[in-house]
Every structure is written in structure tokens, then in C-alpha cells.
Protein backbone atom coordinates (compact mmCIF):
# COMPACT_ATOMS: atom_id res chain seq x y z
CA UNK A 1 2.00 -7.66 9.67
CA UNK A 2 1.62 -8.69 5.90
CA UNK A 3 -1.57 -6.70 4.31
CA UNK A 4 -3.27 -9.03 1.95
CA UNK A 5 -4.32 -8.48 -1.96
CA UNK A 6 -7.84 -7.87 -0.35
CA UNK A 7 -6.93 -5.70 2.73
CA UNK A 8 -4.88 -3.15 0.48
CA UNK A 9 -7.93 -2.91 -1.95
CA UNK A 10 -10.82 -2.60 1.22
CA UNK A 11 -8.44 0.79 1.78
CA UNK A 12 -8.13 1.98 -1.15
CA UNK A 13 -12.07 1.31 -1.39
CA UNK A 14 -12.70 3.82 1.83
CA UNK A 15 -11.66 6.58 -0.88
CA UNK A 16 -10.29 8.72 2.15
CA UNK A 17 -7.07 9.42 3.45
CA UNK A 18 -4.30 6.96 4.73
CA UNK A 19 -1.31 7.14 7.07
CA UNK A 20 1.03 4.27 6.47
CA UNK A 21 3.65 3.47 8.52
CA UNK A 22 6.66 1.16 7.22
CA UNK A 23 8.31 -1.10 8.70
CA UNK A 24 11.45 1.02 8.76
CA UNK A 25 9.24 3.85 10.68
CA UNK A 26 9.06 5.80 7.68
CA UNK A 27 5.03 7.40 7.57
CA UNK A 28 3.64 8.35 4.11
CA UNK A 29 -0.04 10.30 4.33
CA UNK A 30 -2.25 10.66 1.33
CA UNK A 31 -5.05 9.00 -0.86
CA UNK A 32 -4.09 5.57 -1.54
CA UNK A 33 -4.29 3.15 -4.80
CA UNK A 34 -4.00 -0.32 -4.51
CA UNK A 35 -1.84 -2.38 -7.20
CA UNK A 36 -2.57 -6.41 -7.70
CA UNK A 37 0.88 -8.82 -7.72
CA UNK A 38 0.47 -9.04 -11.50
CA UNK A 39 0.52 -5.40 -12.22
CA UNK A 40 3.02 -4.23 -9.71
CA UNK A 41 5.32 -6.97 -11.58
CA UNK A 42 4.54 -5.65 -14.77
CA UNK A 43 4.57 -2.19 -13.56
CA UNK A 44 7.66 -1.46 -11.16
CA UNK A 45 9.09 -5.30 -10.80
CA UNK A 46 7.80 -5.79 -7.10
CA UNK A 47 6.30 -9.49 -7.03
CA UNK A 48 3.68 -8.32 -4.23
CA UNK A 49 0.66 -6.75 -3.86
CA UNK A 50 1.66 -2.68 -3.02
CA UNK A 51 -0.03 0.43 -2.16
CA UNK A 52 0.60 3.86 -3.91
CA UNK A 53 0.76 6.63 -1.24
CA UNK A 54 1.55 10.15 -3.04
CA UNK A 55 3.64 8.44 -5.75
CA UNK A 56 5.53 6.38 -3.67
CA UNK A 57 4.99 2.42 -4.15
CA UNK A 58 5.20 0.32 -1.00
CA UNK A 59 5.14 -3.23 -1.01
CA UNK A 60 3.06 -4.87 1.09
CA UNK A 61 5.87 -6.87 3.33
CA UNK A 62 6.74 -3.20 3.78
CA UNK A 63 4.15 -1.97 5.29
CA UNK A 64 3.80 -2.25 9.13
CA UNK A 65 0.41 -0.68 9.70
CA UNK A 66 -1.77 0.91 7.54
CA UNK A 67 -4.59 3.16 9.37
CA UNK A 68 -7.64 5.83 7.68
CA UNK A 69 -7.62 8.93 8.92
């Protein structure tokens, strides 16, 4: 599943906790910023929206669910 622009910014929004789970299996836990397409160009050369989990960017195509906890 591809999170939209919108999606990654609703969690971000809940200002809790999120455990994301790549596509790759790989699980990142943490408090979560979300990054538009623009700025995560300009910023670390992904052309997608992406979600900071504990200073790790993940790109949205990355991400395989994305639950609060």
C-alpha cells in the first residue's frame, strides 16, 4: 500500500507514537514527522512524500503499513 501526501501528515498530526513496518519487514518505532515531495527532494533527493521515524527517512512506496500505537 502507497501512503498518500495526506495520510503521512493525518499521522504525524496524532502527535503519538508510530510503528512502521517496510516493505522489506524492517519495523522502525518512534514519533513521526511527515516530509512533502518538494522538501524531501530538496532535502535528501527522494521524489516522494516520506516519513521520519527516529532519524531514519522512509519513502512512502516503502512503507507497507504504518499503525499508532
Amino acid at each position: 500500500m502507497k501512503y498518500t501526501e495526506k495520510e503521512l501528515y493525518d499521522f504525524m498530526d496524532t502527535q503519538r507514537e508510530v510503528k512502521v513496518t517496510c516493505t522489506d519487514g524492517q519495523e522502525f518505532t518512534g514519533q513521526c514527522w511527515a516530509y512533502c515531495a518538494v522538501v524531501c527532494k530538496e532535502e535528501y533527493g527522494i521524489d516522494e512524500p516520506c516519513l521520519d521515524v527516529g532519524s531514519t527517512q522512509i519513502r512512502s512506496s516503502e512503507i507497507e503499513k504504518i499503525e499508532v500505537i
